[in-house]
Structure formats: C-alpha cells, structure tokens
Protein backbone atom coordinates (compact mmCIF):
# COMPACT_ATOMS: atom_id res chain seq x y z
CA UNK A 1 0.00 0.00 0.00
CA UNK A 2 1.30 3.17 -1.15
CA UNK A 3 1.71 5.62 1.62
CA UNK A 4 -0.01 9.47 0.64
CA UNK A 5 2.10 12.26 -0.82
CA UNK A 6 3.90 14.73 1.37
CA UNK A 7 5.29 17.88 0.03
CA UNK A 8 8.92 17.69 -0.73
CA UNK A 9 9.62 20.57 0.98
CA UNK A 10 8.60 18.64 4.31
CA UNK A 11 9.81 15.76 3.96
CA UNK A 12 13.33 16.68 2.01
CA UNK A 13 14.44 20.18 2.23
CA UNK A 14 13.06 22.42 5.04
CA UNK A 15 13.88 22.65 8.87
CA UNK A 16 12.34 20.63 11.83
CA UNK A 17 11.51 24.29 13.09
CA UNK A 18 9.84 25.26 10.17
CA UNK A 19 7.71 21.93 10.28
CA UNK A 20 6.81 22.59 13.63
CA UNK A 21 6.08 26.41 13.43
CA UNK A 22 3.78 25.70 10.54
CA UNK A 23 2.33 22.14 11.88
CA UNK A 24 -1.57 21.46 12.65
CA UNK A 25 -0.66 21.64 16.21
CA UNK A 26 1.20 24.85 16.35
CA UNK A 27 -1.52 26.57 14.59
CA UNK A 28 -4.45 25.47 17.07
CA UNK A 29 -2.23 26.06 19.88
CA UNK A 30 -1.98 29.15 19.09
CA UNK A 31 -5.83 29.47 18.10
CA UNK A 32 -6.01 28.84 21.98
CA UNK A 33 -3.74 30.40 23.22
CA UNK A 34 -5.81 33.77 21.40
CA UNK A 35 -8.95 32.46 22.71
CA UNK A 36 -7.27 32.40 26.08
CA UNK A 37 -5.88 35.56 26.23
CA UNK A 38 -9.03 37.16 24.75
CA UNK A 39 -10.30 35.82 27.58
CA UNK A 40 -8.18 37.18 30.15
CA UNK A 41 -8.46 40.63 28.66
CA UNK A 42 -12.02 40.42 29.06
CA UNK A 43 -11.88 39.58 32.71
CA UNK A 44 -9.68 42.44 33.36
CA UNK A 45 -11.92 44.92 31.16
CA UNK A 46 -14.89 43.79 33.31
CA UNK A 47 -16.60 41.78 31.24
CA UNK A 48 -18.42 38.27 32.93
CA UNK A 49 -15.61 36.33 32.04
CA UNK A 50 -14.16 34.82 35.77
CA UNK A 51 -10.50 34.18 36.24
CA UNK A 52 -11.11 30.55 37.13
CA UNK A 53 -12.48 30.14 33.08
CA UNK A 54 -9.24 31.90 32.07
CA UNK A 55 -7.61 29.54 34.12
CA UNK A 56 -9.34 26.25 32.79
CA UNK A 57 -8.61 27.65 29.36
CA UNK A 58 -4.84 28.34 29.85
CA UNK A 59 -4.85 24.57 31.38
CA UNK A 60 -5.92 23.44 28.50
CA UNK A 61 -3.93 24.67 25.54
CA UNK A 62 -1.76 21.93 24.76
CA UNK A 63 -4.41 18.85 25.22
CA UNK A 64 -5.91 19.44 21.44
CA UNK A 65 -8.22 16.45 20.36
CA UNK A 66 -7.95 16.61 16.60
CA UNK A 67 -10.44 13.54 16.40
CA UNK A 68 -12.78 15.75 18.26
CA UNK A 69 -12.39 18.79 15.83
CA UNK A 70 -12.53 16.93 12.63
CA UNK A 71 -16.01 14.63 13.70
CA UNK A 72 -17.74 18.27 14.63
CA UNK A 73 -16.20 19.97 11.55
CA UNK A 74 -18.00 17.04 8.87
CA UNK A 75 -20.75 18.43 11.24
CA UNK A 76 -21.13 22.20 11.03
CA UNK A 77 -18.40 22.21 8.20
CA UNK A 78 -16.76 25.07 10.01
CA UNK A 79 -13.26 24.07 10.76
CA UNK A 80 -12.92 27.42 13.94
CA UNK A 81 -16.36 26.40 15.08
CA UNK A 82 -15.33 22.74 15.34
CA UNK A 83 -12.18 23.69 17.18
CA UNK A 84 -14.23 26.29 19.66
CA UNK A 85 -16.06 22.71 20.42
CA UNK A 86 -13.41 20.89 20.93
CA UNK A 87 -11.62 23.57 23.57
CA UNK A 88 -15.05 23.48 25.30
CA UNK A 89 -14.98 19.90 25.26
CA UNK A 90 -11.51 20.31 27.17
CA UNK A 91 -12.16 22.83 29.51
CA UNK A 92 -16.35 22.73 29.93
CA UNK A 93 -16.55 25.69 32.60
CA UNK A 94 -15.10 27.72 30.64
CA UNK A 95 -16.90 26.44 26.95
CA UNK A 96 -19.81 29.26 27.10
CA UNK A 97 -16.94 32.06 26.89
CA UNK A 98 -15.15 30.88 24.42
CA UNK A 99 -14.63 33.24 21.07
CA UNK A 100 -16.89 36.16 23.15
CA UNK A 101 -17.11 38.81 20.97
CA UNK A 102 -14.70 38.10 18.11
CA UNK A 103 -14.88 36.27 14.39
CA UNK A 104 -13.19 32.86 13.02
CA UNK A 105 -10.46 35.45 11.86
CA UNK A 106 -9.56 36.82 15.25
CA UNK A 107 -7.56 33.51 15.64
CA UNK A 108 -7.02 32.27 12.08
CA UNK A 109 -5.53 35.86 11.00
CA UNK A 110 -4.20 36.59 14.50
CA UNK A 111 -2.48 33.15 14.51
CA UNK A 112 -1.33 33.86 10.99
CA UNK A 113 0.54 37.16 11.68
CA UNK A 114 2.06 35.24 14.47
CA UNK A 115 3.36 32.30 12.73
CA UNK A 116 4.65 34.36 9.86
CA UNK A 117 6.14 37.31 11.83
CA UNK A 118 8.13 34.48 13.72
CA UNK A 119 8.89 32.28 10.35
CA UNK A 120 10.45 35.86 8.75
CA UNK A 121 12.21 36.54 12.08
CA UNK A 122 13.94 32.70 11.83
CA UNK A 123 14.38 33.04 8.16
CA UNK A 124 16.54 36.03 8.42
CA UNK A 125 18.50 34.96 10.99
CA UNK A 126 19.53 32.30 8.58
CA UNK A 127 20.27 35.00 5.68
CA UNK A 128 22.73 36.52 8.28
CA UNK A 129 24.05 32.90 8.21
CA UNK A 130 24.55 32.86 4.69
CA UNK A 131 25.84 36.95 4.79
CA UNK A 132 28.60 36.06 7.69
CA UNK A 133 29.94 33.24 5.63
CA UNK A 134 29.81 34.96 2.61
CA UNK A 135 31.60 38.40 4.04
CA UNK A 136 34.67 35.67 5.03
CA UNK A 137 34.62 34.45 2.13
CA UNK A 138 35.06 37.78 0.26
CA UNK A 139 37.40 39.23 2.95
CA UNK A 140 39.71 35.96 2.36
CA UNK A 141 39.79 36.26 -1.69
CA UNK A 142 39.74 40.13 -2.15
CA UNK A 143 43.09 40.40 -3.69
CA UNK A 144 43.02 37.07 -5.88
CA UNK A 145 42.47 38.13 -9.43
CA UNK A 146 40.47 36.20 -11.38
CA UNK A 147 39.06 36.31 -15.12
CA UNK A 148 36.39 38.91 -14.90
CA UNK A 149 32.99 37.81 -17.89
CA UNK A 150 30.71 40.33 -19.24
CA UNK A 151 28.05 38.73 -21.34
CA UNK A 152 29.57 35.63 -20.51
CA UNK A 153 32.86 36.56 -22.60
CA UNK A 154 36.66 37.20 -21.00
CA UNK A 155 36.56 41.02 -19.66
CA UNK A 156 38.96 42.76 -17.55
CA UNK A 157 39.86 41.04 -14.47
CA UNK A 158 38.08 41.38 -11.12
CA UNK A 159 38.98 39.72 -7.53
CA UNK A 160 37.44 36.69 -6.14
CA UNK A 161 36.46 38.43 -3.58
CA UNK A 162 34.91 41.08 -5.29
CA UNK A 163 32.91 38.99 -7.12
CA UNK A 164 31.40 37.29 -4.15
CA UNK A 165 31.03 41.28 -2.49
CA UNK A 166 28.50 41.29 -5.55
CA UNK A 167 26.60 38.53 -4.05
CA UNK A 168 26.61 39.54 -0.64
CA UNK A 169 25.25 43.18 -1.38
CA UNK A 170 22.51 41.72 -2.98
CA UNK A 171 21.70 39.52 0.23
CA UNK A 172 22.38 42.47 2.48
CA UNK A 173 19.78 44.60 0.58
CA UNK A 174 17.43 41.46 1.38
CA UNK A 175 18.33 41.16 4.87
CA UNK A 176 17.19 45.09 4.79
CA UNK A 177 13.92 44.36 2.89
CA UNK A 178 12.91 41.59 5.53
CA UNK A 179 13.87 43.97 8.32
CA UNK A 180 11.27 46.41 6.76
CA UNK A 181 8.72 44.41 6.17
CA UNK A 182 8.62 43.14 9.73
CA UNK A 183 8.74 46.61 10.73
CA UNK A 184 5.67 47.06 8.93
CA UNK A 185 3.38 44.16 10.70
CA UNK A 186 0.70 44.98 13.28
CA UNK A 187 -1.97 42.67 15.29
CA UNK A 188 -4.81 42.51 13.88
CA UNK A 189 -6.60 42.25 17.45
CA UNK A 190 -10.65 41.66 17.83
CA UNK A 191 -12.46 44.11 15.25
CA UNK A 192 -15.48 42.43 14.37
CA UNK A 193 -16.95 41.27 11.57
CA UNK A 194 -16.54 43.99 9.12
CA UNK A 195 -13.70 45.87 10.90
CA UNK A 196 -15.67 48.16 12.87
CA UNK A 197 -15.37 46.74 16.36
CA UNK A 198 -19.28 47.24 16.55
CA UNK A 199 -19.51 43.78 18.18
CA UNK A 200 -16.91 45.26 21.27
CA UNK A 201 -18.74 48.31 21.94
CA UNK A 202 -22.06 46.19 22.51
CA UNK A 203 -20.36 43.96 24.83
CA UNK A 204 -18.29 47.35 26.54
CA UNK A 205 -21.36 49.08 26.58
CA UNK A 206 -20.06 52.03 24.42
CA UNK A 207 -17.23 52.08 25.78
CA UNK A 208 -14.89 52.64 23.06
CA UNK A 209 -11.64 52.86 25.56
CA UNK A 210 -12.79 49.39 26.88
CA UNK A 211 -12.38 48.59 23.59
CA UNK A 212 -9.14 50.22 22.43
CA UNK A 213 -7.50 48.16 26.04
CA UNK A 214 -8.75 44.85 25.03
CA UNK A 215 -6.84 45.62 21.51
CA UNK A 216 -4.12 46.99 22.97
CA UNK A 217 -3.21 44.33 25.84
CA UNK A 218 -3.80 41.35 22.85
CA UNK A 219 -1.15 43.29 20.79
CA UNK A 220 1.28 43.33 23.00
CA UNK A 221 0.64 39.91 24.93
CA UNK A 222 1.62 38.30 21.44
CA UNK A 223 4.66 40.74 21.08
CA UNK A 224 3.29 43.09 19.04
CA UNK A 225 3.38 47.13 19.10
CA UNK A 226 0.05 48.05 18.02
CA UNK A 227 -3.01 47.14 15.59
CA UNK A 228 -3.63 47.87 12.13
CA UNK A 229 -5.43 51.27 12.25
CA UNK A 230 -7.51 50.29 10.32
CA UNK A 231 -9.19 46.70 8.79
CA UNK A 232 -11.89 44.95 7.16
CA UNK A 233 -12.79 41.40 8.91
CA UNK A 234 -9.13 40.18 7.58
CA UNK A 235 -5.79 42.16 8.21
CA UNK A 236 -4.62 43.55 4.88
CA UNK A 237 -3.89 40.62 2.38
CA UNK A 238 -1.48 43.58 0.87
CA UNK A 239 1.12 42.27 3.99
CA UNK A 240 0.89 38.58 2.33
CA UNK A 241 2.40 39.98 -0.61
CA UNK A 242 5.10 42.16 0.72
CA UNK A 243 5.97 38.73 2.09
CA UNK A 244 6.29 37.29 -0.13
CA UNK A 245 7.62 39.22 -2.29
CA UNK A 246 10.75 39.72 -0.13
CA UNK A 247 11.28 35.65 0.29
CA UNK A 248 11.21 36.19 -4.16
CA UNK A 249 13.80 38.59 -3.39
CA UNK A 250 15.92 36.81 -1.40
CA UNK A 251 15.46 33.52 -3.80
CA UNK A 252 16.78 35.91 -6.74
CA UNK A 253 19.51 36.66 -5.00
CA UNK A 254 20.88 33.33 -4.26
CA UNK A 255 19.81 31.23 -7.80
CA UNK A 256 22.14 34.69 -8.88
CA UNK A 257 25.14 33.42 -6.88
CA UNK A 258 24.30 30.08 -7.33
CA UNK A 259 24.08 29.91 -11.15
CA UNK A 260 27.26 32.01 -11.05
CA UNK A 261 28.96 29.37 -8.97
CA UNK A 262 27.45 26.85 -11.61
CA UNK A 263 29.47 28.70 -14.61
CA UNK A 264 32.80 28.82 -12.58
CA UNK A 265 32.38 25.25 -11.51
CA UNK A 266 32.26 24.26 -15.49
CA UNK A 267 35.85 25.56 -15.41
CA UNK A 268 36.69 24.13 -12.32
CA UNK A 269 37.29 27.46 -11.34
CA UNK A 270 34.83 27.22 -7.86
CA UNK A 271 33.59 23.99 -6.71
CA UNK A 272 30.89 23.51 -4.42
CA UNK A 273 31.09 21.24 -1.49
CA UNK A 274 31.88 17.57 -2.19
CA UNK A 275 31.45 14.69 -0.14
CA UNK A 276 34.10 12.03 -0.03
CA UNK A 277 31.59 9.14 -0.44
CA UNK A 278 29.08 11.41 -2.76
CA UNK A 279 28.50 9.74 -6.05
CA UNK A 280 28.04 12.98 -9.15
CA UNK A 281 26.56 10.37 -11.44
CA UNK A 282 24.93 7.47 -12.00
CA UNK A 283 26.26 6.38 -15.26
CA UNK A 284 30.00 8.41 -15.54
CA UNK A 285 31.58 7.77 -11.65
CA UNK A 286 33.99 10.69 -12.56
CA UNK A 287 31.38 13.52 -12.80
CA UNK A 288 31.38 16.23 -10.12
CA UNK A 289 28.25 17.98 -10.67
CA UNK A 290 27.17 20.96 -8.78
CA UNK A 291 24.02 19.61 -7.57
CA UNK A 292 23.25 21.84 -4.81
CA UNK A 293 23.79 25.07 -6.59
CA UNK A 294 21.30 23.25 -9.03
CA UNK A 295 18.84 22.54 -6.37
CA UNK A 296 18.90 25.88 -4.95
CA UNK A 297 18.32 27.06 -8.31
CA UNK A 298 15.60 25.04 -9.00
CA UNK A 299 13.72 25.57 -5.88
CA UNK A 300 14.41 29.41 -6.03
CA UNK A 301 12.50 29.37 -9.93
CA UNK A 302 9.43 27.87 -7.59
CA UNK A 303 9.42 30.71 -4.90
CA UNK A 304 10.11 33.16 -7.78
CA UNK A 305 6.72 32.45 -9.39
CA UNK A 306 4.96 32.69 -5.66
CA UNK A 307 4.55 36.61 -5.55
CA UNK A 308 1.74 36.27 -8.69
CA UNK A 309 -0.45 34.09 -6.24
CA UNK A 310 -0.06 36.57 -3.51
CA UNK A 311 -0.37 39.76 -5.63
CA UNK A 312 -3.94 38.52 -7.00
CA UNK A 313 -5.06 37.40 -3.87
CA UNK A 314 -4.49 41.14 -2.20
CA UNK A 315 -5.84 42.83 -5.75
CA UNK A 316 -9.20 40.39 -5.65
CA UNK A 317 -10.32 40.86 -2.22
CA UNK A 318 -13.88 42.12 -2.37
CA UNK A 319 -15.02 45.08 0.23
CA UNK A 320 -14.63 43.88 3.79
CA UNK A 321 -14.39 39.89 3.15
CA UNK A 322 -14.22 37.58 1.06
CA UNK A 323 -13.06 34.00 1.38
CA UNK A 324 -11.62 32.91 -2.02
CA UNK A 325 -8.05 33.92 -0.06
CA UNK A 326 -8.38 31.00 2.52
CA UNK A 327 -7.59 27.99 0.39
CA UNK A 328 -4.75 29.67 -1.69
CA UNK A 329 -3.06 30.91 1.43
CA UNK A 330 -3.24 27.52 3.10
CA UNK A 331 -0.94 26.07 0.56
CA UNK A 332 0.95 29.45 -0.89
CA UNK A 333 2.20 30.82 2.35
CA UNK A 334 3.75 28.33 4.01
CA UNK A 335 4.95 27.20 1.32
CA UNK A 336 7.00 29.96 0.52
CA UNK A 337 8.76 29.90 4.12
CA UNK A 338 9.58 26.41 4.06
CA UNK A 339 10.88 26.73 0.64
CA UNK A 340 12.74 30.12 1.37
CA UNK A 341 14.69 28.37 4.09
CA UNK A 342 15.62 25.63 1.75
CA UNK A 343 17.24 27.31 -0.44
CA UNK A 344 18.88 29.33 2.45
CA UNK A 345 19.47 26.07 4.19
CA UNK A 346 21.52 24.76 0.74
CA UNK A 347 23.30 28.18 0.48
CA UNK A 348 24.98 27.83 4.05
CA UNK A 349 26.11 24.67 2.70
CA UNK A 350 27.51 26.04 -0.25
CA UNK A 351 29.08 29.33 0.79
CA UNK A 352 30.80 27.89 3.86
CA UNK A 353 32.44 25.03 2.10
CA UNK A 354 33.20 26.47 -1.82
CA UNK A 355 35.99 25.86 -2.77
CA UNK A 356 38.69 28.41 -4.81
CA UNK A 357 41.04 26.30 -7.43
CA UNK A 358 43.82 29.17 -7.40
CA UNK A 359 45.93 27.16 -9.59
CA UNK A 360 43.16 26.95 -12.12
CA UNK A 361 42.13 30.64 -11.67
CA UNK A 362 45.47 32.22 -12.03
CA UNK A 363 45.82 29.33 -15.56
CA UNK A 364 42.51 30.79 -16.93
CA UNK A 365 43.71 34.15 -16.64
CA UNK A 366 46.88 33.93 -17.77
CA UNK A 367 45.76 32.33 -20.92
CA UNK A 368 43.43 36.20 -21.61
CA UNK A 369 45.53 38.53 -19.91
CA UNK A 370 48.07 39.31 -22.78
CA UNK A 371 44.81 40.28 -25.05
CA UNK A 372 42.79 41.68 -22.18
CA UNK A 373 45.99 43.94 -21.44
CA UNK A 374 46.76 45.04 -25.14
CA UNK A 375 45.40 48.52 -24.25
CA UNK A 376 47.92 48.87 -21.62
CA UNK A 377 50.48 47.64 -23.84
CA UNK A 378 49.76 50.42 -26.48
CA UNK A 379 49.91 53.53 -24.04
CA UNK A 380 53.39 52.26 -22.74
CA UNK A 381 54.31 52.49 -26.30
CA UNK A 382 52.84 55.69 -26.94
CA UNK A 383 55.01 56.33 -24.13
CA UNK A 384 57.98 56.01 -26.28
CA UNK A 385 56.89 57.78 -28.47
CA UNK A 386 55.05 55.67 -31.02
CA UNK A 387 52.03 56.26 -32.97
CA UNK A 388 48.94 55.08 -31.38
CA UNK A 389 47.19 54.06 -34.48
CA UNK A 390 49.95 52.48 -35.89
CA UNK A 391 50.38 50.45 -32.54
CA UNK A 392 46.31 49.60 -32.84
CA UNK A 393 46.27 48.19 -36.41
CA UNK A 394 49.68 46.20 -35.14
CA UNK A 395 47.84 44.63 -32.08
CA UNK A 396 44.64 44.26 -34.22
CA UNK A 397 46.41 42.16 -36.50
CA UNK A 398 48.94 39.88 -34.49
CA UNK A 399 45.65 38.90 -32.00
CA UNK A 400 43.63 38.11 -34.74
CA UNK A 401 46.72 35.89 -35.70
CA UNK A 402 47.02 34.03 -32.23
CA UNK A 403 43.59 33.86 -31.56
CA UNK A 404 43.25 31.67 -34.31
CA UNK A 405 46.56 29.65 -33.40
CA UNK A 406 45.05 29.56 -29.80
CA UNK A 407 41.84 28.10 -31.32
CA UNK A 408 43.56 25.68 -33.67
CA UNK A 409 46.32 24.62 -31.96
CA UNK A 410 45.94 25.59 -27.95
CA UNK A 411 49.21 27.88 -28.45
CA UNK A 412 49.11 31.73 -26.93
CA UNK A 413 51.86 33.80 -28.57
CA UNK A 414 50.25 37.48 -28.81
CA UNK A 415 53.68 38.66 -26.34
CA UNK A 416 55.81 37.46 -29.47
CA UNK A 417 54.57 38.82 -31.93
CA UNK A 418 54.08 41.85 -30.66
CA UNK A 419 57.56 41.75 -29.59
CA UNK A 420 58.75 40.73 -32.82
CA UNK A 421 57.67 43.82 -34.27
CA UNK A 422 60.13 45.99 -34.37
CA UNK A 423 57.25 49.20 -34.68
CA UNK A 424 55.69 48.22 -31.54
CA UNK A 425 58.90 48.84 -29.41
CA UNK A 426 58.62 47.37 -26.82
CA UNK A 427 60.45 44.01 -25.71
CA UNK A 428 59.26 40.23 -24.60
CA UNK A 429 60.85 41.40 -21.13
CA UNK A 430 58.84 44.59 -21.07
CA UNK A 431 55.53 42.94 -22.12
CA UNK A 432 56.25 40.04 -19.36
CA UNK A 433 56.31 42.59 -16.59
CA UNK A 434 53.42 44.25 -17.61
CA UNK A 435 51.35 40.32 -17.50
CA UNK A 436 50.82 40.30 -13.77
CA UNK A 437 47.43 39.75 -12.65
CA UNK A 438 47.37 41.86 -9.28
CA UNK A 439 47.89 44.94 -11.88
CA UNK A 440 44.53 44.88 -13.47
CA UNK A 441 41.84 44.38 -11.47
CA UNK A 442 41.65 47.92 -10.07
CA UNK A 443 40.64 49.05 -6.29
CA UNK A 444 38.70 45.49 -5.76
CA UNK A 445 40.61 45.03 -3.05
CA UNK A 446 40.26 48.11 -1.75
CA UNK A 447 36.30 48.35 -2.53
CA UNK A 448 36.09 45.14 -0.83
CA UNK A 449 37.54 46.20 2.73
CA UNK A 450 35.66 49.48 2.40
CA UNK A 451 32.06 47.26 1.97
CA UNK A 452 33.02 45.00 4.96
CA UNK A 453 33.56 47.79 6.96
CA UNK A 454 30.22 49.60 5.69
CA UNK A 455 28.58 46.14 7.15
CA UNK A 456 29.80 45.89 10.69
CA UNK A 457 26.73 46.38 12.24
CA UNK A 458 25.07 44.18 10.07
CA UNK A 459 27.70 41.14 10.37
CA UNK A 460 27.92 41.73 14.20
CA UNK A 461 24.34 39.90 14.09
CA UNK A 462 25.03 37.04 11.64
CA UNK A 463 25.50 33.49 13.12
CA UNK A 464 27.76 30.60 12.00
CA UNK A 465 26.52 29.49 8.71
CA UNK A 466 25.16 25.81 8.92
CA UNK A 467 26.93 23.12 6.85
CA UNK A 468 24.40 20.49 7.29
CA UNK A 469 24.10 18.80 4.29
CA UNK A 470 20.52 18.35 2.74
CA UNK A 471 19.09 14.92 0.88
C-alpha cells in the first residue's frame, strides 16, 4: 500500500523548526492560546468572564483532540467552530466564553501574523548565516584576481572576492527588505466582523476605551506594538504579498550566486562542497556535478513564481471579506517559508564550504591577460613615443593571428609577436612585466575592505553558517 504524498519541501528540504512552526498543532495552539488571552483581557476589562475560566482555558492549551475537531467539523463544516467545540470539550466551565465577541479570523488571522512574523524573524537569521559566511569568504579572496565575464565573454579582471562582495550586497539589501517588512506588521486584534469593532462596543457598553484596552493588551501579549489602524474582517492581504515578495527577493539573490557558482564550476574554477563518499553520477563515476547550486536554483525558480499568487489574492479581495483567499493561502504561504529556508538552508552549505582552485584561476587568466591587457600595452608604447594608431592596427592584426593559433592549436603567442615587431617597441621582457594579474583588477581590493567595513553592524548579528548537508 502506497503511503499518501507529502510535500517535498517537508519531507526533504526544510527545517524541523519550520515543520513545527507551521504544523496542525502549532496553529491550534496558538488558536487557543488567542482564545485564552481574549479571555483574560475580558476579565480584566470587566466583562463576565471569571478568572477561574481563564484559568481552565490556559490549562488546557496543549491537550488538542484533533479527532474531536474533525467529527464536529464534517458536522457544522466550520473548521474554527469545530475547534471552539473541541476547547469546550476540554475545559467545559469555561466552553460558554469561548470566542466572546470576536470572528473565526480573530484567531485564524491573528495566529497567521504570528506564525509568519516568527517564520520571517527565523528566516533572516539564517540570511545573516549565509551573509557572515559569505563576508569571510570575500574578505579571504579580495586580492586574488580572477578572469572577470561580461556577457559571458573574458573582460577585464576582477577579484574573487569582489565577485562574491556582488553577491553579498545583494543579500544584504534582502536582509534590509525583511527587516522592513517586519517593521511594517501589526496585530490585527478583535475588530469584528466587518472591521468596525461594533460587536466590542455592545459587549463594553459604548465604551470605546474598553475597547481600544482589550486591543491593545492582545497586541502586546503576542509581542506586538500596536493594531492595524484600520481593517476589514481580515488584516490587509497587501502584507501577504510584501511577504512574499521579499522571500522572491531573497530567492533571486541566491539562484544569482548560485548559477554564477554553476558557470565557474564548469571551469573548475569554484567547486561547491563535495562529499568524499558522494556519487556525481549514475552512469559516468567521474562527474562532479554541482548539484546543490542546481537545487537551490531550481527551488528558487518555484518561490520566484509565488509573488503572482499573492499579488492577485491582495488585488481580488472584495469590500470587507471575502473568502476565495483561505484555500490559496493555506498552501501558498507556508509554502513559501519552508521553501525560502531551503534554499537558504543549501546556500549555508555552499558558501561555507566552496571551494577556490587558485591554480586553475590564475591558468585561466593567464591564458586572456596578454589580449585583455593590449590597451595597456599600447599607451606604454605611446610612451615612447610611437604612434597610437599604428600600434592599434599592429595589435589588431597579431591577435587576430594568435587567436586563431590559440583556437587551432591551444598555443598563446600574442607577447611574441608583438615583440617581434620591431614598430611596436617594446620588448618580450617589457611585455612580461606588464602580464601580472594583481595589476589589473583595479581598487577590488580596496572596494572590498571598504564594503566589509560599511557592514559591521550588520555582520555583528550574523551566526555561524550551517553546513548540514541536505538529501
């Protein structure tokens, strides 16, 4: 008997935390522990709610009885209602007070905000993982040149390091658009079921202070500053998007630095981590493929298509409610965290153990540097006094010539000829010392250091990247 399907991205690629913060379980807890506390902030506010109810509730958060829920949801086909039962069924003094005064999305919103204020919070912690490892990485390498590509094709030369400082700033502007959006979240609280609160005042009497406490001790009991100001039944769906749009962002980033690592690694320039008992193929035992830059790649292209779902559902929502959200957000949303950390998961993995082939590096350069340095060739002949033009139809004409002996025959001899000709004037020894790498690749150093330090305060909070290695 075949056993039924379970995401991947439970079962292969995201953390035990993320499981649990996004589990069955979690969620009703927490749809308890809001019915509890809206509970106790009734009692306080005067409202005939006793302490020993708040008390019977509070025992009973943890004791769920999903058999319970799910025979009395088939029932009333109300999945809140069914769980209001079942808490009442736990804790019976206390059943004919349960859900006073709110609406099903007082604890399925609530609880959302919750669960995906703490799911960002986790998730960039483990961006800083990926930042800290990445600013070593750049700080170690800043001064090894390396074959710089633009459109794929040899360019001037850059720095290891540098490159990988183009990486990192991307991540860093990331890390700054997760910071803002969870700057930007707020409780929803208990408003009612069109956002008016109309259902508070009845039970406060009018009392529209009453009102504003109740909202104000929820918000902050569940770590939160304040409320929306203001709401239909749901909290804005517009947050759902910003959310996801900034787990796209973050996915961008890292297929970027992972597809890059994928080019170098055709070279053997980079490798990404390899086990000593991995197998790269099933057919040619010799193959080291980069397989987690691949994956990370692949599951980024998913979350990259998420912010469509997310931007519809916020654009569709009808007046004060509508309920055509609920079933895409069951599956969208956490499904974008668990995937997010995936792919951050694989990138600690990566970053902290990628590997620089110098020998290969300084080869690959070597073999471009005498064209890629032709210019500077030419104005340290103009130098002595030759013609420029002259000196650019020369070098025009002898790299055509060993570009197509490199081609044909693997053979490099642009410094000869050019030395051989007696109108270019300058010698083999003269054009040697002018082929050193560290001479070409400009302030990357330099721009390097002066980024790093520009991100103190940001790497003084990243962690030590995890190198746990993922199926």
């Amino acid at each position: 008997m075949f056993e039924s399907y379970e995401s991947p991205l439970a079962s292969r690629y995201a953390s035990s935390y993320l499981l649990e913060l996004f589990s069955q379980r979690t969620r009703i807890r927490t749809w308890r522990q809001l019915w509890t506390e809206l509970a106790r902030a009734e009692c306080e506010l005067g409202l005939p709610v006793s302490a020993e109810q708040v008390q019977e509730l509070e025992d009973h958060i943890d004791d769920i009885d999903f058999a319970c829920a799910a025979a009395r949801e088939k029932e009333v086909r109300h999945d809140v209602m069914a769980h209001v039962y079942a808490y009442g069924q736990a804790a019976p003094s206390a059943a004919g007070i349960i859900h006073l005064g709110a609406t099903s999305c007082y604890v399925t919103d609530n609880a959302d905000l919750i669960l995906y204020r703490d799911a960002l919070r986790y998730l960039d912690a483990e961006l800083l993982k990926v930042i800290g490892a990445l600013a070593a990485f750049a700080d170690k390498y800043k001064d090894l040149p390396t074959l710089g590509y633009t459109h794929y094709q040899p360019a001037q030369p850059v720095s290891v390091g540098k490159r990988a400082a183009l990486w990192l700033q991307d991540l860093v502007s990331d890390h700054d658009e997760i910071q803002y959006v969870l700057s930007c979240f707020r409780f929803l609280g208990c408003r009612g079921a069109a956002g008016t609160e109309a259902s508070l005042l009845e039970l406060f009497n009018g009392d529209a202070e009453k009102a504003d406490a109740l909202n104000e001790r929820l918000a902050a009991r569940f770590g939160f500053s304040a409320c929306f100001s203001v709401c239909g039944q749901t909290y804005p769906r517009k947050l759902d998007s910003r959310i996801v749009n900034c787990l796209s962002s973050a996915a961008q980033s890292l297929s970027k630095m992972a597809n890059d690592i994928r080019l170098l690694q055709h070279d053997h320039q980079l490798e990404e981590p390899f086990e000593e008992k991995q197998i790269g193929s099933s057919a040619m035992a010799y193959k080291r493929n980069p397989m987690r830059c691949e994956r990370i790649c692949s599951l980024a292209r998913y979350l990259i298509s998420l912010p469509s779902d997310t931007a519809v559902t916020a654009s569709t929502q009808w007046l004060e409610r509508t309920l055509d959200d609920s079933a895409g957000r069951r599956i969208v949303m956490p499904e974008a965290f668990l995937c997010a950390d995936a792919v951050l998961r694989l990138a600690q993995n990566v970053v902290s153990g990628l590997r620089v082939n110098e020998v290969i590096i300084d080869r690959t350069l070597r073999e471009y540097l005498p064209f890629i340095v032709t210019e500077n060739l030419m104005m340290e002949a103009v130098k002595k006094g030759k013609d420029r033009q002259k000196l650019h139809e020369i070098i025009r004409v002898c790299s055509m010539e060993a570009s197509r002996r490199m081609k044909e025959e693997g053979i490099c001899d642009l410094p000869e000829r050019l030395a051989a000709s007696a109108e270019f004037g300058l010698t083999k020894e003269e054009i040697d010392a002018l082929l050193e790498p560290s001479l070409y690749i400009g302030r990357s150093c330099s721009q390097v250091e002066r980024y790093l330090d520009e991100l103190q305060s940001v790497l003084s909070g990243a962690g030590k990247a995890d190198a746990e290695i993922l199926i």
